[in-house]
Protein backbone atom coordinates (compact mmCIF):
# COMPACT_ATOMS: atom_id res chain seq x y z
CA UNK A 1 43.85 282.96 211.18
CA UNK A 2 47.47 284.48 212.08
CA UNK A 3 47.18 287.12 214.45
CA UNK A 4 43.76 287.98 214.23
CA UNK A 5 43.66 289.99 211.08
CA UNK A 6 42.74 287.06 208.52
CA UNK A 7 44.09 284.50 206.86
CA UNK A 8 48.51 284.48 206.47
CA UNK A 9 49.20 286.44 203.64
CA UNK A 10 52.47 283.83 202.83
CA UNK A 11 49.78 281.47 202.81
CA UNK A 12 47.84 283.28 199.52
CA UNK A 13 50.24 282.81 196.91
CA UNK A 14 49.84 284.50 193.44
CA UNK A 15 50.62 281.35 190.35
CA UNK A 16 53.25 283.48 189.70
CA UNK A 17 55.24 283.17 193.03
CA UNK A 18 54.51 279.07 192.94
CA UNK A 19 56.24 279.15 189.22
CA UNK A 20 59.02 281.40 190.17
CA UNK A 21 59.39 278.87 192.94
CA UNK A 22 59.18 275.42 190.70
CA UNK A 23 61.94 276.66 188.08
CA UNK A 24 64.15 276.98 191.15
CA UNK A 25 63.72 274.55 193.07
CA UNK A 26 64.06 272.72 189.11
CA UNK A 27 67.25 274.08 188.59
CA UNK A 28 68.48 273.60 191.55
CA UNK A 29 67.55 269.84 190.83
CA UNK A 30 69.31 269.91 187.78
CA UNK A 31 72.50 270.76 189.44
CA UNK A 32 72.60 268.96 192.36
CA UNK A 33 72.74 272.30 194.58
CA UNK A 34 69.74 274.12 196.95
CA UNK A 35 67.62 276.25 195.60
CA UNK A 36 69.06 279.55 197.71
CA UNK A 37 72.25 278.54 195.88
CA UNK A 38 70.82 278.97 192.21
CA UNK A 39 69.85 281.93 193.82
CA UNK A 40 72.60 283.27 195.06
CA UNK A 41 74.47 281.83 191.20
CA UNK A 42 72.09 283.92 189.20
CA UNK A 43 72.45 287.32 191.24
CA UNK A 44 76.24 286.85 190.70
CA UNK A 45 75.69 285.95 187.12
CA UNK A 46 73.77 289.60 186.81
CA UNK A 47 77.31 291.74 186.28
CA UNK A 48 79.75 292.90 188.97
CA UNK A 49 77.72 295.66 190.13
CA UNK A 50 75.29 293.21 191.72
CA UNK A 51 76.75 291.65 194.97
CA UNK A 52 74.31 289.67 197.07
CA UNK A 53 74.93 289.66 200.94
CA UNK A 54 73.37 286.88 202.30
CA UNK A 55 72.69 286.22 205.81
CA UNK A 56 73.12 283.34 208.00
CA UNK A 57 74.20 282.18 211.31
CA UNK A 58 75.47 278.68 210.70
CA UNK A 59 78.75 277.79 209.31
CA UNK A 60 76.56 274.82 206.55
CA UNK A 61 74.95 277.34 205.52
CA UNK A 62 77.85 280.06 204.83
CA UNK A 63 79.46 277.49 203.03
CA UNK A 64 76.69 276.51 200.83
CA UNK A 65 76.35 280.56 200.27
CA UNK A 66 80.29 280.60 199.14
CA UNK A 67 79.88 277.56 196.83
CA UNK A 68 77.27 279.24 194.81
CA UNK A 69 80.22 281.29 193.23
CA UNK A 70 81.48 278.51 191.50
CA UNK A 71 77.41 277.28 190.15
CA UNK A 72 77.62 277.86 186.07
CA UNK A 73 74.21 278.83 184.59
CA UNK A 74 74.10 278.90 181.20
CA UNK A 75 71.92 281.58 178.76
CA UNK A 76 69.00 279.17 178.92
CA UNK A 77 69.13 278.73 182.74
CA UNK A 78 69.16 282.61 182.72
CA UNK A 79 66.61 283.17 180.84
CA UNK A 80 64.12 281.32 182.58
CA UNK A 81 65.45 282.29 185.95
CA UNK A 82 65.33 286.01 184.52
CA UNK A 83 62.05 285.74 183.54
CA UNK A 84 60.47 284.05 186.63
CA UNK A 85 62.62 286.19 189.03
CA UNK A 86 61.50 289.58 186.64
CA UNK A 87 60.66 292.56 189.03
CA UNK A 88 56.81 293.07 189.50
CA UNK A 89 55.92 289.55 189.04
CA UNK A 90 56.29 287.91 192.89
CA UNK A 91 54.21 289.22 195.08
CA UNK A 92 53.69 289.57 198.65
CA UNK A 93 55.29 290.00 201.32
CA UNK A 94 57.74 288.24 203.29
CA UNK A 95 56.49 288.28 206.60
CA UNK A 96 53.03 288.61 207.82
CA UNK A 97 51.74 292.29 208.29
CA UNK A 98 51.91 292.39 211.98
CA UNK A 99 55.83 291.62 211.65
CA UNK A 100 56.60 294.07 208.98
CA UNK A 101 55.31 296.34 211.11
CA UNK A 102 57.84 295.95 213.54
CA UNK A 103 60.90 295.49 210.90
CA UNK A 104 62.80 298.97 211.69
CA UNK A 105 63.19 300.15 208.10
């Protein structure tokens, strides 16, 4: 139970998220790099009117962020990524419902 109103919904999955995740977490394998870095690659990769603006609060982490810029994915990598990443197929949300309801939006 998480906060009384059944089970975590992070915790339910769709296949789809757990594929998205495992061609990732793959390519980031492949290259040596963290996952948020493919990430952070293939927004980048999307055309100059995308610009990602990640968050963090630890200097390892803002320079793992910067060194995505120079990650190379090539047409196949994008495709996949594309396809896994497509809008409509991940689901859920990211925090439970009791905390989105306090996320000032």
């Amino acid at each position: 139970m998480w906060g009384g109103n059944g089970p975590e919904p992070r915790t339910s999955l769709k296949v789809a998220n757990v594929q998205a995740t495992r061609i990732l977490f793959d390519t980031a394998a492949s290259k040596g790099v963290k996952p948020g870095q493919i990430a952070l690659a293939w927004l980048l990769h999307k055309g100059d009117d995308i610009v990602p603006i990640p968050g963090t609060k630890r200097r390892t982490f803002l320079e793992e962020n910067v060194a995505a810029a120079a990650i190379r994915l090539d047409p196949a990598e994008m495709q996949k990524l594309d396809a896994a990443l497509v809008t409509g197929t991940i689901s859920g949300n990211r925090y439970a419902d009791w905390i989105m309801a306090t996320i000032d939006r």
